[in-house]
PDB file of N, CA and C in Angstrom:
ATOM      1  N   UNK A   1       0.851  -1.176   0.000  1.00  0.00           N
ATOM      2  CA  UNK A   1       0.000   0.000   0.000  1.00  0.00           C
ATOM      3  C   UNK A   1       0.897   1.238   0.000  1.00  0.00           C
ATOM      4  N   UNK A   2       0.495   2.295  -0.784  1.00  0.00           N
ATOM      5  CA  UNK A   2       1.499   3.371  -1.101  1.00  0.00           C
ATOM      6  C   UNK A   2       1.246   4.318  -0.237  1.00  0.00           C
ATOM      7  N   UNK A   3       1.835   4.999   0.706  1.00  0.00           N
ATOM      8  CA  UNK A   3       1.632   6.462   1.615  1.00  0.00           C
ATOM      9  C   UNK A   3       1.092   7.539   1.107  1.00  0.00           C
ATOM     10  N   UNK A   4       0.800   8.201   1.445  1.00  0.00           N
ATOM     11  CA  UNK A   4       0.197   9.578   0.877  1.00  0.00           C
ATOM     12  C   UNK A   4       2.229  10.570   0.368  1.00  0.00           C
ATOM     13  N   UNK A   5       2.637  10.202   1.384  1.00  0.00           N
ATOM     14  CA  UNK A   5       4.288  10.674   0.750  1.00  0.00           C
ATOM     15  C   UNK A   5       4.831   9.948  -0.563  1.00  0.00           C
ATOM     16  N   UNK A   6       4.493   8.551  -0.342  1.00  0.00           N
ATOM     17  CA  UNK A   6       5.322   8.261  -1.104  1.00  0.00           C
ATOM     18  C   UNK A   6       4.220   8.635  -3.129  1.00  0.00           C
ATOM     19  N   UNK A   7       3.142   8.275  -2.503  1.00  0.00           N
ATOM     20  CA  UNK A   7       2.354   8.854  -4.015  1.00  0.00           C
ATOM     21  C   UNK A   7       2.622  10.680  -4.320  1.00  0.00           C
ATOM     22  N   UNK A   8       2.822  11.258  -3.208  1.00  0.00           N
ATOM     23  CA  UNK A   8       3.515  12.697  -3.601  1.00  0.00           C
ATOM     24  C   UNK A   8       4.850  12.479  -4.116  1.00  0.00           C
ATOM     25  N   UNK A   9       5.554  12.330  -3.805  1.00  0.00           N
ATOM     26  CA  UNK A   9       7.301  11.938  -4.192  1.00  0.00           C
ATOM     27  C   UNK A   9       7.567  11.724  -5.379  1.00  0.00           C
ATOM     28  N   UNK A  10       6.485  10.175  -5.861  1.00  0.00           N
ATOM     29  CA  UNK A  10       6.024   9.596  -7.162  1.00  0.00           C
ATOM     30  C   UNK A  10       6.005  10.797  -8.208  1.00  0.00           C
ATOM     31  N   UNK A  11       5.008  11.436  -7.797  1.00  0.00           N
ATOM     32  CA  UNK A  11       4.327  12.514  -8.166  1.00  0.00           C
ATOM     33  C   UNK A  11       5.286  13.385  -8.814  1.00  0.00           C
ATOM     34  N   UNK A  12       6.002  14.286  -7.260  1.00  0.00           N
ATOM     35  CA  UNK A  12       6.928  15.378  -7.470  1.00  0.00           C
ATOM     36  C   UNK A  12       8.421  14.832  -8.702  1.00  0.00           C
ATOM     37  N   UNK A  13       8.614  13.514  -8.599  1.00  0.00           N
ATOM     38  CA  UNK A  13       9.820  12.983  -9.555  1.00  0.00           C
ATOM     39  C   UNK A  13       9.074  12.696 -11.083  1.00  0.00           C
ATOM     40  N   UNK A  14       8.503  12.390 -11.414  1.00  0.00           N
ATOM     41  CA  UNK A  14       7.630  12.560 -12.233  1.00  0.00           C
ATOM     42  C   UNK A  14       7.130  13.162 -13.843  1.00  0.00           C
ATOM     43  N   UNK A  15       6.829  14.483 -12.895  1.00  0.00           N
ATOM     44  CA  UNK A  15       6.597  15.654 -13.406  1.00  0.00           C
ATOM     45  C   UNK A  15       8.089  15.975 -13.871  1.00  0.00           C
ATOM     46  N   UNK A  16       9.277  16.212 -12.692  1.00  0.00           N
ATOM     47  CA  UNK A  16      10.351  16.921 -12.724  1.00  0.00           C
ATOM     48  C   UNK A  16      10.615  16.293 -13.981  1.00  0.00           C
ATOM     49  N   UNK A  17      10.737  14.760 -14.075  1.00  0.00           N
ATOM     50  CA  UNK A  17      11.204  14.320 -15.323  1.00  0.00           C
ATOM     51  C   UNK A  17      10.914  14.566 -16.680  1.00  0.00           C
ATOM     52  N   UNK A  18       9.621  14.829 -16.815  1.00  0.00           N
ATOM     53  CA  UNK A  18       9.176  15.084 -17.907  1.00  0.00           C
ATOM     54  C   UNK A  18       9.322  16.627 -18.454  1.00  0.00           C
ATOM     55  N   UNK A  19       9.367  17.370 -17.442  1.00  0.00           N
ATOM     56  CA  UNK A  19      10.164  18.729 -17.689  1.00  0.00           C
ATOM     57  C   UNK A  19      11.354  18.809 -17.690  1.00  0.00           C
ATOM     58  N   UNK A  20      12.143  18.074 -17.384  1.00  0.00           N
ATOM     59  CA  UNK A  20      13.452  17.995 -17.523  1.00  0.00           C
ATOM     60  C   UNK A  20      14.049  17.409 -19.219  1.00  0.00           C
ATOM     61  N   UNK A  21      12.909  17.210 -19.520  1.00  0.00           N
ATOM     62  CA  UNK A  21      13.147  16.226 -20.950  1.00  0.00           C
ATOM     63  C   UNK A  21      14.013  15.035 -21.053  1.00  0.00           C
ATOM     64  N   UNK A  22      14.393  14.973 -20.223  1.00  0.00           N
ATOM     65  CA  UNK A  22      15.237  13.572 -19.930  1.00  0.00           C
ATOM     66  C   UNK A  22      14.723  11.982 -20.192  1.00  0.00           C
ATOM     67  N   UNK A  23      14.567  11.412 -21.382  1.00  0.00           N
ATOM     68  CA  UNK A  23      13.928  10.393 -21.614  1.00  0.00           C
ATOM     69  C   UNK A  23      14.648   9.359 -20.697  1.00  0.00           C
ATOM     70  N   UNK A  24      15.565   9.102 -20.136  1.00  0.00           N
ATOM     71  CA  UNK A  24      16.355   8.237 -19.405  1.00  0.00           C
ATOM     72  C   UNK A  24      15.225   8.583 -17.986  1.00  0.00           C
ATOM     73  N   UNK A  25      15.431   9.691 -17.534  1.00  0.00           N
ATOM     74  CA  UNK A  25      15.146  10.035 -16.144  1.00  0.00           C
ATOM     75  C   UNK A  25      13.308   9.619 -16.055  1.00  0.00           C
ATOM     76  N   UNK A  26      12.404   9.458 -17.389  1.00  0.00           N
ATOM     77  CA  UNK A  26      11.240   9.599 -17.588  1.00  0.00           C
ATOM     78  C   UNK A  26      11.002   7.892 -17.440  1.00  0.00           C
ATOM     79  N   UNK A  27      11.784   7.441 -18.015  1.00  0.00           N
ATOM     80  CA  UNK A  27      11.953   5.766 -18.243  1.00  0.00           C
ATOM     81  C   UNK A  27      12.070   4.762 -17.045  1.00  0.00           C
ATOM     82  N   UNK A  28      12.790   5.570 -16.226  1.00  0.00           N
ATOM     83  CA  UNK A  28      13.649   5.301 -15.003  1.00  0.00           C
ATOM     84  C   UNK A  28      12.482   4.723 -13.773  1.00  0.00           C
ATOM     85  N   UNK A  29      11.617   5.268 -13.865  1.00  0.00           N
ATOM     86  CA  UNK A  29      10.505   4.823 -12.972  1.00  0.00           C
ATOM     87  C   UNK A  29       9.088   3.805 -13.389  1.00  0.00           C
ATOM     88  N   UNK A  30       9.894   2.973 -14.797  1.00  0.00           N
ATOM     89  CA  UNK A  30       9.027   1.786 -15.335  1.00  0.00           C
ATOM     90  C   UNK A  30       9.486   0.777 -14.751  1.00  0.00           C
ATOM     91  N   UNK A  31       8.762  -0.639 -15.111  1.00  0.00           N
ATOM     92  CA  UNK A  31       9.343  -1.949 -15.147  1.00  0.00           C
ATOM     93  C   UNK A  31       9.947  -1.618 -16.786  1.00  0.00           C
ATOM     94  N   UNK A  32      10.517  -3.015 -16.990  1.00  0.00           N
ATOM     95  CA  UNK A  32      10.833  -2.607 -18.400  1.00  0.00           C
ATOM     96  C   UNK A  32       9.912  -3.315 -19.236  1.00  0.00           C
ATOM     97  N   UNK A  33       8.962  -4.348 -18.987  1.00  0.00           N
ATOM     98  CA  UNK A  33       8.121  -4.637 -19.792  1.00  0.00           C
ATOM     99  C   UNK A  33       6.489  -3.848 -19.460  1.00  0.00           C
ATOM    100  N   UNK A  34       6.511  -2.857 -18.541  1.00  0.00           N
ATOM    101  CA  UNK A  34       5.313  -2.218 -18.579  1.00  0.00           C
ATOM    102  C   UNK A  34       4.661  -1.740 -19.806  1.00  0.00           C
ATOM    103  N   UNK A  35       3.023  -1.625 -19.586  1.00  0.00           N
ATOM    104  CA  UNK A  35       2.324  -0.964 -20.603  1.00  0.00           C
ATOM    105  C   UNK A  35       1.508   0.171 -21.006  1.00  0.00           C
ATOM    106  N   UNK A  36       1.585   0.930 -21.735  1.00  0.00           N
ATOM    107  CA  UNK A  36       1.237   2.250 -21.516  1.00  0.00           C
ATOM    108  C   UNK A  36      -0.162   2.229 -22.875  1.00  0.00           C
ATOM    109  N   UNK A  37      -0.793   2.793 -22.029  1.00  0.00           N
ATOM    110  CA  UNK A  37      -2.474   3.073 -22.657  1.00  0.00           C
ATOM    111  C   UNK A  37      -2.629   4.530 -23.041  1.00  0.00           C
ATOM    112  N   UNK A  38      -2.340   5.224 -24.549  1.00  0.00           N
ATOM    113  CA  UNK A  38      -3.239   6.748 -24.439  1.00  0.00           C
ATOM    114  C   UNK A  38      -4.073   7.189 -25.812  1.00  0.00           C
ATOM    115  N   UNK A  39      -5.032   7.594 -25.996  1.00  0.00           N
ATOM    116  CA  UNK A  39      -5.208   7.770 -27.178  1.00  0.00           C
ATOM    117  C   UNK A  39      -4.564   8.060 -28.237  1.00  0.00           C
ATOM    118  N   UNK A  40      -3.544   9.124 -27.808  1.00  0.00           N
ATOM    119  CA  UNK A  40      -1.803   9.572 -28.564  1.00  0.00           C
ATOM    120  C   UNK A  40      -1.300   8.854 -29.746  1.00  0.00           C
ATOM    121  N   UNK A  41      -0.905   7.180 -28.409  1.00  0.00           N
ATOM    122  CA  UNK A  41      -0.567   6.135 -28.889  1.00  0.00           C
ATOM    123  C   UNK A  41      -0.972   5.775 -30.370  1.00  0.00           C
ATOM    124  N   UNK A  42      -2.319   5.755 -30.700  1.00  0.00           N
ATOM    125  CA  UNK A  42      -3.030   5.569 -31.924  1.00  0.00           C
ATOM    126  C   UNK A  42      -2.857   6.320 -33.099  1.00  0.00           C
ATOM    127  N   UNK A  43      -2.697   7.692 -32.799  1.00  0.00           N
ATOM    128  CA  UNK A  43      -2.582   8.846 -33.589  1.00  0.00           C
ATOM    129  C   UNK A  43      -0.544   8.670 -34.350  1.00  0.00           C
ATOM    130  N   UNK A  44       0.093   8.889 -32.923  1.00  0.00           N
ATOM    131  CA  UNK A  44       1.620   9.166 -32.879  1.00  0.00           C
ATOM    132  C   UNK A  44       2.014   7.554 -33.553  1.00  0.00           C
ATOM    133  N   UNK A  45       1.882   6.688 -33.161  1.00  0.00           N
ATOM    134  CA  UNK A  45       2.398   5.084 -33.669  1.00  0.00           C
ATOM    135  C   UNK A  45       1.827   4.651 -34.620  1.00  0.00           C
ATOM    136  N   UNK A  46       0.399   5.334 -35.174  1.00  0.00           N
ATOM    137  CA  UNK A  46      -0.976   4.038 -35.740  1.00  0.00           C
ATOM    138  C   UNK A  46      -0.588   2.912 -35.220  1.00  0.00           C
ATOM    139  N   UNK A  47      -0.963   2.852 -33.680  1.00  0.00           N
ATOM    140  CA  UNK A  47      -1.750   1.393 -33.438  1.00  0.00           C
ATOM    141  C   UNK A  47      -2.527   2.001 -32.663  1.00  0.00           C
ATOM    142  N   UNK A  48      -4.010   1.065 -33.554  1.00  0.00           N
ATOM    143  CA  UNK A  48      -5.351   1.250 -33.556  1.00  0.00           C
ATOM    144  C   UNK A  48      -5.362   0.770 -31.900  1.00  0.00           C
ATOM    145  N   UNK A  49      -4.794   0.295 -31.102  1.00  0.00           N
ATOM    146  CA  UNK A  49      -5.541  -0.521 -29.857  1.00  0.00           C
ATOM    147  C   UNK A  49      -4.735   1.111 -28.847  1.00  0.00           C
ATOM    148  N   UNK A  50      -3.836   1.763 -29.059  1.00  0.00           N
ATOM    149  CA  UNK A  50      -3.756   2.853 -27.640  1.00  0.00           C
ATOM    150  C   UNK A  50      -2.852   2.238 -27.374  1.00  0.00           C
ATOM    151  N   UNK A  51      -2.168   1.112 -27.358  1.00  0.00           N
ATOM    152  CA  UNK A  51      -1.518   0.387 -26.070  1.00  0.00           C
ATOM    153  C   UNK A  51      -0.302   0.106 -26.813  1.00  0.00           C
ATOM    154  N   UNK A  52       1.247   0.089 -25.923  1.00  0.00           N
ATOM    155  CA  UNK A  52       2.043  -0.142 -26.552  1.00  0.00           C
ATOM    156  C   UNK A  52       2.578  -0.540 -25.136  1.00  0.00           C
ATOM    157  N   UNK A  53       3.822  -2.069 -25.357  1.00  0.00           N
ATOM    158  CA  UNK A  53       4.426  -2.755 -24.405  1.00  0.00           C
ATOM    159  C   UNK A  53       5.749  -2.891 -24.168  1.00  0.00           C
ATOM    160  N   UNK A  54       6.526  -2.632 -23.063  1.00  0.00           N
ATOM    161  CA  UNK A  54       7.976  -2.756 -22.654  1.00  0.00           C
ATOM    162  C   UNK A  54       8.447  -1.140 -23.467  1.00  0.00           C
ATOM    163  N   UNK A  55       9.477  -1.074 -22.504  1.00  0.00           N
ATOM    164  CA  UNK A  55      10.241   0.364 -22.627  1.00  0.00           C
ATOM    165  C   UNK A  55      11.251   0.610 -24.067  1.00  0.00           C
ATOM    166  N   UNK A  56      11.151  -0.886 -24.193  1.00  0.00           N
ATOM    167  CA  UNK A  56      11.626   0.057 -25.864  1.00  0.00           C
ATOM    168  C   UNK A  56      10.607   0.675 -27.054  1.00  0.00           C
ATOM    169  N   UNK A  57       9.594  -0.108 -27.289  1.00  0.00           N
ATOM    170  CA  UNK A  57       8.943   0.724 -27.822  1.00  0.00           C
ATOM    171  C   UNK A  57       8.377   1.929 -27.407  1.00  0.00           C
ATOM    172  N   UNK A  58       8.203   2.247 -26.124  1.00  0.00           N
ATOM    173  CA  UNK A  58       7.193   3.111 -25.146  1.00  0.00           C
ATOM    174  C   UNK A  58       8.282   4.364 -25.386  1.00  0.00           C
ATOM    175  N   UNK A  59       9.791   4.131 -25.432  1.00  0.00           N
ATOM    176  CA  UNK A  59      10.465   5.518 -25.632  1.00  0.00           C
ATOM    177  C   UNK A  59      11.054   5.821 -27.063  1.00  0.00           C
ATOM    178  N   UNK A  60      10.308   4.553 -28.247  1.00  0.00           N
ATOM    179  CA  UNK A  60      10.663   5.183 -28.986  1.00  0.00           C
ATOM    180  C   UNK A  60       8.446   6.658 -29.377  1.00  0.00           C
ATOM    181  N   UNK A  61       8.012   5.929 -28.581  1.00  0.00           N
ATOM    182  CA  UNK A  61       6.743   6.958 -29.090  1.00  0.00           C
ATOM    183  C   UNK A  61       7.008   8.399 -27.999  1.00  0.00           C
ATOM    184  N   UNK A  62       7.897   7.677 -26.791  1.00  0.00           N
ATOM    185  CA  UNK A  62       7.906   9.332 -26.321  1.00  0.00           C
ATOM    186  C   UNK A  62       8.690   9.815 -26.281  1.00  0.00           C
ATOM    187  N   UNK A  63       9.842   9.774 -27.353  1.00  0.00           N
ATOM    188  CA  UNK A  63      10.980  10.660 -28.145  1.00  0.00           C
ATOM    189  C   UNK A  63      10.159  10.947 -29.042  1.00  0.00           C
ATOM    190  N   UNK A  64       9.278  10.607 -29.966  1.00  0.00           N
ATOM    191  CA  UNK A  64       8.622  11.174 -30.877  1.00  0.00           C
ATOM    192  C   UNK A  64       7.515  12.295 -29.569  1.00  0.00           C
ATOM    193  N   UNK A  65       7.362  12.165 -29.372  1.00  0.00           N
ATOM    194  CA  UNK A  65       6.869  13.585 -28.414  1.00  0.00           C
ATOM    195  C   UNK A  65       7.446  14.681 -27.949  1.00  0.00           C
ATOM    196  N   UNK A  66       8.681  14.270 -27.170  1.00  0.00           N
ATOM    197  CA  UNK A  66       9.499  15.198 -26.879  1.00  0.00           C
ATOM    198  C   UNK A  66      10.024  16.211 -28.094  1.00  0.00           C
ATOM    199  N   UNK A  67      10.068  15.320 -29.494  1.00  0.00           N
ATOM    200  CA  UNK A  67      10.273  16.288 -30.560  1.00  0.00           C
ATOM    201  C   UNK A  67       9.269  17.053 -31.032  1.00  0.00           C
ATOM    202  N   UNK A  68       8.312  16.654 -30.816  1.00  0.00           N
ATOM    203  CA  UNK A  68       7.352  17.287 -31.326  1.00  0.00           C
ATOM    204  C   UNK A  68       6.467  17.853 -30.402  1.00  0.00           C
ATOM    205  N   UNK A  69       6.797  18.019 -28.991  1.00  0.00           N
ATOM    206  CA  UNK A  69       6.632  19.281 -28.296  1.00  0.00           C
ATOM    207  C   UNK A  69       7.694  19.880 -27.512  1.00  0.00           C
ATOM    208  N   UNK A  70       8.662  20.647 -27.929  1.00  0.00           N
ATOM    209  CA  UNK A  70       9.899  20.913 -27.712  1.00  0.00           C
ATOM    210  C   UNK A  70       9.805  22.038 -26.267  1.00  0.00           C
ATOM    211  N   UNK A  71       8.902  22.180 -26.113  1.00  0.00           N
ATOM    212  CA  UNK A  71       8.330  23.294 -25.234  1.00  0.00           C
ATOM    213  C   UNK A  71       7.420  22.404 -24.229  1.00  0.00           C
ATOM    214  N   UNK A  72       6.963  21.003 -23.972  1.00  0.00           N
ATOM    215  CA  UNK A  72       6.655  20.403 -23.349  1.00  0.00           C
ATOM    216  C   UNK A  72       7.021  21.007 -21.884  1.00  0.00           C
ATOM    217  N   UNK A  73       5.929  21.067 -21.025  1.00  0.00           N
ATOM    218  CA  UNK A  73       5.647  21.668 -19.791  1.00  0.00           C
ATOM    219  C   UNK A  73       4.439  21.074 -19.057  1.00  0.00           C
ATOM    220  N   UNK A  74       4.679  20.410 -17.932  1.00  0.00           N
ATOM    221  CA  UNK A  74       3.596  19.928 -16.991  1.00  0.00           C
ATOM    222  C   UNK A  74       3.674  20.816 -15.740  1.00  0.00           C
ATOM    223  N   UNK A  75       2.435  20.785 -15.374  1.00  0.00           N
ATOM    224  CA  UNK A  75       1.798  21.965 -14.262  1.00  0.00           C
ATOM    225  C   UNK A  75       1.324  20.807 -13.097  1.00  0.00           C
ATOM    226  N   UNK A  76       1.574  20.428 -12.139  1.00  0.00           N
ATOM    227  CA  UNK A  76       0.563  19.562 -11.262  1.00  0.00           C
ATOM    228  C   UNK A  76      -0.085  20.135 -10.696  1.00  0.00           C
ATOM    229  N   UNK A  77      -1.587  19.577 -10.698  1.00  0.00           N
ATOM    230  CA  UNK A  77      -2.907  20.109 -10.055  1.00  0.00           C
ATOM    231  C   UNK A  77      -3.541  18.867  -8.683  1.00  0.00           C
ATOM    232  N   UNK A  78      -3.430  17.944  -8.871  1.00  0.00           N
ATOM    233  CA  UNK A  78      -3.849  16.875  -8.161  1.00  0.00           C
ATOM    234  C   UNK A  78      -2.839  15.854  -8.251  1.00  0.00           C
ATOM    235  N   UNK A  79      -2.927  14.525  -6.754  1.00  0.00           N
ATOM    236  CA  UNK A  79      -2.046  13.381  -6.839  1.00  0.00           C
ATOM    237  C   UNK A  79      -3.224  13.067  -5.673  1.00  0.00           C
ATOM    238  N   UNK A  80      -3.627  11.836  -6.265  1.00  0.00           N
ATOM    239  CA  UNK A  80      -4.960  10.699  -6.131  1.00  0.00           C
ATOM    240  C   UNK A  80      -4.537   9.741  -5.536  1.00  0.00           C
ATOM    241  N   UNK A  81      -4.633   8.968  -4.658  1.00  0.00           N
ATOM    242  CA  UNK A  81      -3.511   7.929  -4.349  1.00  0.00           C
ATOM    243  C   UNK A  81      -4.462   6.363  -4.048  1.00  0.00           C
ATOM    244  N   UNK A  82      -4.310   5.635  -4.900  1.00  0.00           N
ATOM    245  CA  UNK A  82      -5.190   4.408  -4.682  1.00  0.00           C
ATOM    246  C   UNK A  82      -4.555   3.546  -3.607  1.00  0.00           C
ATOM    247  N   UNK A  83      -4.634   1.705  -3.566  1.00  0.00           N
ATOM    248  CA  UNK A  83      -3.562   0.834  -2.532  1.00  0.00           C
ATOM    249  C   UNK A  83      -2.527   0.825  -3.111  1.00  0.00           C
ATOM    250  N   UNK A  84      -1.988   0.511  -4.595  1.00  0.00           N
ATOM    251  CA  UNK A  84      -0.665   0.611  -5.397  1.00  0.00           C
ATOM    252  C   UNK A  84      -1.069   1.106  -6.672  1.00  0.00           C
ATOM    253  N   UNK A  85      -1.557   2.236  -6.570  1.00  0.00           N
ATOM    254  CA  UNK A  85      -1.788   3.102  -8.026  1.00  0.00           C
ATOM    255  C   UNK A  85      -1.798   4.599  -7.482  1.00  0.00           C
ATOM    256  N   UNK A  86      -1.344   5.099  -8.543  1.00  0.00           N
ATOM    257  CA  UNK A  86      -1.084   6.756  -7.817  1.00  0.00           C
ATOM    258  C   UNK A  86      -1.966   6.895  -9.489  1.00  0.00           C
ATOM    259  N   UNK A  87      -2.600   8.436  -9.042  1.00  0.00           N
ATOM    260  CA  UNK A  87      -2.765   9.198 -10.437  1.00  0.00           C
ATOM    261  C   UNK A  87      -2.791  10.634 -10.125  1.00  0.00           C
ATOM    262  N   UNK A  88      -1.941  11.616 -11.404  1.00  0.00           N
ATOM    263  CA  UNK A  88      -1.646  12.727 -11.483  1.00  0.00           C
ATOM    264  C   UNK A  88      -2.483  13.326 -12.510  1.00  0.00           C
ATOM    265  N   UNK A  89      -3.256  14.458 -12.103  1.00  0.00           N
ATOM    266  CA  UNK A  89      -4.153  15.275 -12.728  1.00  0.00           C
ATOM    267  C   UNK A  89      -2.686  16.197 -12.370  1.00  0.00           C
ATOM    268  N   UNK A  90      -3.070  16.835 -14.412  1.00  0.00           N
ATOM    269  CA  UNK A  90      -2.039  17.949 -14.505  1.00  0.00           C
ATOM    270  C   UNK A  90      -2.420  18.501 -15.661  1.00  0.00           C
ATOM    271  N   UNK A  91      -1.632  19.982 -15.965  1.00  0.00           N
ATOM    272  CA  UNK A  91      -1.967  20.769 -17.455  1.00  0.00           C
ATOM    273  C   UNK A  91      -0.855  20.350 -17.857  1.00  0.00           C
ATOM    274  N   UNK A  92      -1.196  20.126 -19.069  1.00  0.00           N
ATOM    275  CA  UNK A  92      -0.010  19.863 -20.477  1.00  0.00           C
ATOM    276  C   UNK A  92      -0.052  20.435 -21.684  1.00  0.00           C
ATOM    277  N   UNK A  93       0.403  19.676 -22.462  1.00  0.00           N
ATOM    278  CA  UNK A  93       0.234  20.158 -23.822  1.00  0.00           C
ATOM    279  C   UNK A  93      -0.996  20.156 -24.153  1.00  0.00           C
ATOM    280  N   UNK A  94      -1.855  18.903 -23.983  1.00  0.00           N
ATOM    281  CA  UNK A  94      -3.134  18.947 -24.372  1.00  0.00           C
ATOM    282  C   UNK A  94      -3.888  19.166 -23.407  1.00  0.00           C
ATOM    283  N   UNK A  95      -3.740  20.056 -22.678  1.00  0.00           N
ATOM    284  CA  UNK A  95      -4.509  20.598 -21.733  1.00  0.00           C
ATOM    285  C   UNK A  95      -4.844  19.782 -20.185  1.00  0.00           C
ATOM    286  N   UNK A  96      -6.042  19.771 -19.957  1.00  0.00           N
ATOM    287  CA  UNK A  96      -6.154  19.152 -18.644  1.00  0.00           C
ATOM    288  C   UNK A  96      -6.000  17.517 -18.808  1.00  0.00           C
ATOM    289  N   UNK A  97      -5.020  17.258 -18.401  1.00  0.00           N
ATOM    290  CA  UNK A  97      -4.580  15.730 -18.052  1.00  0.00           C
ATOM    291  C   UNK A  97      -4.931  14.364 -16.743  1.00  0.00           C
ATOM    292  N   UNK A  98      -4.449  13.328 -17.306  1.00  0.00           N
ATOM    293  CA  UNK A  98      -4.605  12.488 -15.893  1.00  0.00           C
ATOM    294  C   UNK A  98      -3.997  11.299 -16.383  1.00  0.00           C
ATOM    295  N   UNK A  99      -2.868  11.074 -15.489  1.00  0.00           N
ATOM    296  CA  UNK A  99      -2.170   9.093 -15.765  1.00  0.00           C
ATOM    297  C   UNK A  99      -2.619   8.974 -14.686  1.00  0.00           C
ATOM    298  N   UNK A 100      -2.769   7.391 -14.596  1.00  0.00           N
ATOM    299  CA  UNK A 100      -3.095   6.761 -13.539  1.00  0.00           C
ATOM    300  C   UNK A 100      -1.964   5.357 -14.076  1.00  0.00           C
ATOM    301  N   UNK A 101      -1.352   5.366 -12.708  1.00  0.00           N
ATOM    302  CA  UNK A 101       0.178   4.430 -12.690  1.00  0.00           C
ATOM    303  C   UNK A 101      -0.744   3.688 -11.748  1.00  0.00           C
ATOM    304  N   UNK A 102       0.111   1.914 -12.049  1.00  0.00           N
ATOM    305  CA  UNK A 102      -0.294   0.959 -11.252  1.00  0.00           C
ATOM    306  C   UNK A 102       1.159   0.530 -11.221  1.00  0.00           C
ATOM    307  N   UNK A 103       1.327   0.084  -9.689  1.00  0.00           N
ATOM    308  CA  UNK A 103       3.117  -0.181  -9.350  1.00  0.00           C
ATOM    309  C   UNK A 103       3.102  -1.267  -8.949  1.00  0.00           C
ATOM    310  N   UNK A 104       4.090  -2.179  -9.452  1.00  0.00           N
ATOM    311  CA  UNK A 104       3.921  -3.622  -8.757  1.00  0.00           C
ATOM    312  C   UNK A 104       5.051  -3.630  -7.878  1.00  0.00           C
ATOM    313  N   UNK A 105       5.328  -4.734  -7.344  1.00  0.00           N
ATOM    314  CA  UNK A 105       6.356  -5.046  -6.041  1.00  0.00           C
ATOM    315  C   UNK A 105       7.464  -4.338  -6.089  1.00  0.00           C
ATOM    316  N   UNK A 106       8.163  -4.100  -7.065  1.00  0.00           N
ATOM    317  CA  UNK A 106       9.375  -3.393  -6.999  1.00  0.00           C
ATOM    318  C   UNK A 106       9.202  -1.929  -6.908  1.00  0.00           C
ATOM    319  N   UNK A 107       7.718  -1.024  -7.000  1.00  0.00           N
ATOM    320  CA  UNK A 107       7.815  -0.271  -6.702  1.00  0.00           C
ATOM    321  C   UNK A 107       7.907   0.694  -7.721  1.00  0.00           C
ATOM    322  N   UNK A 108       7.997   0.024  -8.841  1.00  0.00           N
ATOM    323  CA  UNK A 108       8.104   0.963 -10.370  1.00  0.00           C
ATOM    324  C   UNK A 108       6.759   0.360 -11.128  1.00  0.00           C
ATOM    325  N   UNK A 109       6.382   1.541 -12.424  1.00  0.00           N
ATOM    326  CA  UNK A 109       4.986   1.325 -12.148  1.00  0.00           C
ATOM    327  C   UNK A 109       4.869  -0.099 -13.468  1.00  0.00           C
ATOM    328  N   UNK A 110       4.090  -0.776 -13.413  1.00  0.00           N
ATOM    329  CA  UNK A 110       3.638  -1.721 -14.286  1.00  0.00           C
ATOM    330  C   UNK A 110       2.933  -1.549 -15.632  1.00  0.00           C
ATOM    331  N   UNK A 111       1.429  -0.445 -15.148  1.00  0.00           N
ATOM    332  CA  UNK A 111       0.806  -0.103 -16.296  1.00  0.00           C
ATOM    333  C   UNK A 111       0.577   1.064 -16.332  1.00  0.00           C
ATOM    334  N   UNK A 112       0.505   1.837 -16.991  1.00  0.00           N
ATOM    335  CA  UNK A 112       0.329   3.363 -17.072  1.00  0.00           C
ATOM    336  C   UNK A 112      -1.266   3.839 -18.033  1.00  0.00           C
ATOM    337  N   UNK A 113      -1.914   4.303 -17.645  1.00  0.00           N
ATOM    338  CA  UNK A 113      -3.266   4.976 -18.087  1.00  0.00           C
ATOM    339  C   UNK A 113      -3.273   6.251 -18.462  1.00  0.00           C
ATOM    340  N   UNK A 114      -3.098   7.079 -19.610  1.00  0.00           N
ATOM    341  CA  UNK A 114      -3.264   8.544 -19.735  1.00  0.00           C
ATOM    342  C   UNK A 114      -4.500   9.140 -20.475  1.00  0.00           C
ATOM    343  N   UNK A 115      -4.695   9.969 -19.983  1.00  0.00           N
ATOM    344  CA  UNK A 115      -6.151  10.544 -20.723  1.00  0.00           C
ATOM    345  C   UNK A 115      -6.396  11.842 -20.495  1.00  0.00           C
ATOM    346  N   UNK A 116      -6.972  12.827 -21.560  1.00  0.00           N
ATOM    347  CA  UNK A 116      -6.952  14.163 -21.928  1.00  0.00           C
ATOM    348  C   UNK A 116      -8.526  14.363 -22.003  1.00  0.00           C
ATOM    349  N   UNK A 117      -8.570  16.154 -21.572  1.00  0.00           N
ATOM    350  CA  UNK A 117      -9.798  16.308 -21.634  1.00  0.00           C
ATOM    351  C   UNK A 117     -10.329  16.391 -23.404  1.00  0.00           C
ATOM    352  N   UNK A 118     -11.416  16.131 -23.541  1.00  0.00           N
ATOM    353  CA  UNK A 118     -12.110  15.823 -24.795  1.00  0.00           C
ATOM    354  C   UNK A 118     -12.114  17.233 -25.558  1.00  0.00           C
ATOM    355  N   UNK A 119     -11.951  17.689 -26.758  1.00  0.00           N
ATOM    356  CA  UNK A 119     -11.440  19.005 -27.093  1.00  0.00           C
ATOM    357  C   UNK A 119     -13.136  19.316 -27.554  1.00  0.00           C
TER     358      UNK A 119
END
């Protein structure tokens, strides 16, 4: 079960990473076969299912992001904290945001959930 600190921490490293642009430092807090769910996915990769598996493909779609929002900036607004799932409501590029991370035993997250408000 995750603390209310430790889903802030989660949280606060996170964010830093993804503003930091550091695809290493962004990576750093997966398993390496985790799976990441976003509509993005479909658009940025064409695959029709959202979902893409293990950290090599997952950073080659979010190097294609980082290039193509070079100005990429997250704002945190909320940190939600389930028994082993944290989720971060935040502003981004596409506006009002939300992942929801599920962490297995080691403590790094397993599956990742992202979703944008509807334009």
């Amino acid at each position: 079960m995750l603390t209310a600190e430790q889903a802030e921490e989660f949280a606060q490293e996170w964010i830093a990473a993804w503003n930091s642009h550091d695809l290493e430092q962004i990576l750093s807090h997966y398993e390496d076969d985790f799976e990441m769910s976003s509509p993005v996915i479909a658009q940025v990769m064409e695959e029709p299912s959202g979902r893409l598996k293990g950290k090599e493909q997952i950073a080659i779609y979010w190097s294609k992001a980082l290039q193509r929002y070079p100005d990429l900036y997250f704002e945190k607004l909320h940190v939600l904290r389930g028994a082993n799932s944290v989720t971060i409501v935040y502003n981004g590029v596409r506006g009002l945001s939300a992942e929801v991370f599920h962490f297995d035993v080691s403590g790094k997250v397993s599956s990742a959930y992202a979703h944008y408000q509807s334009a």
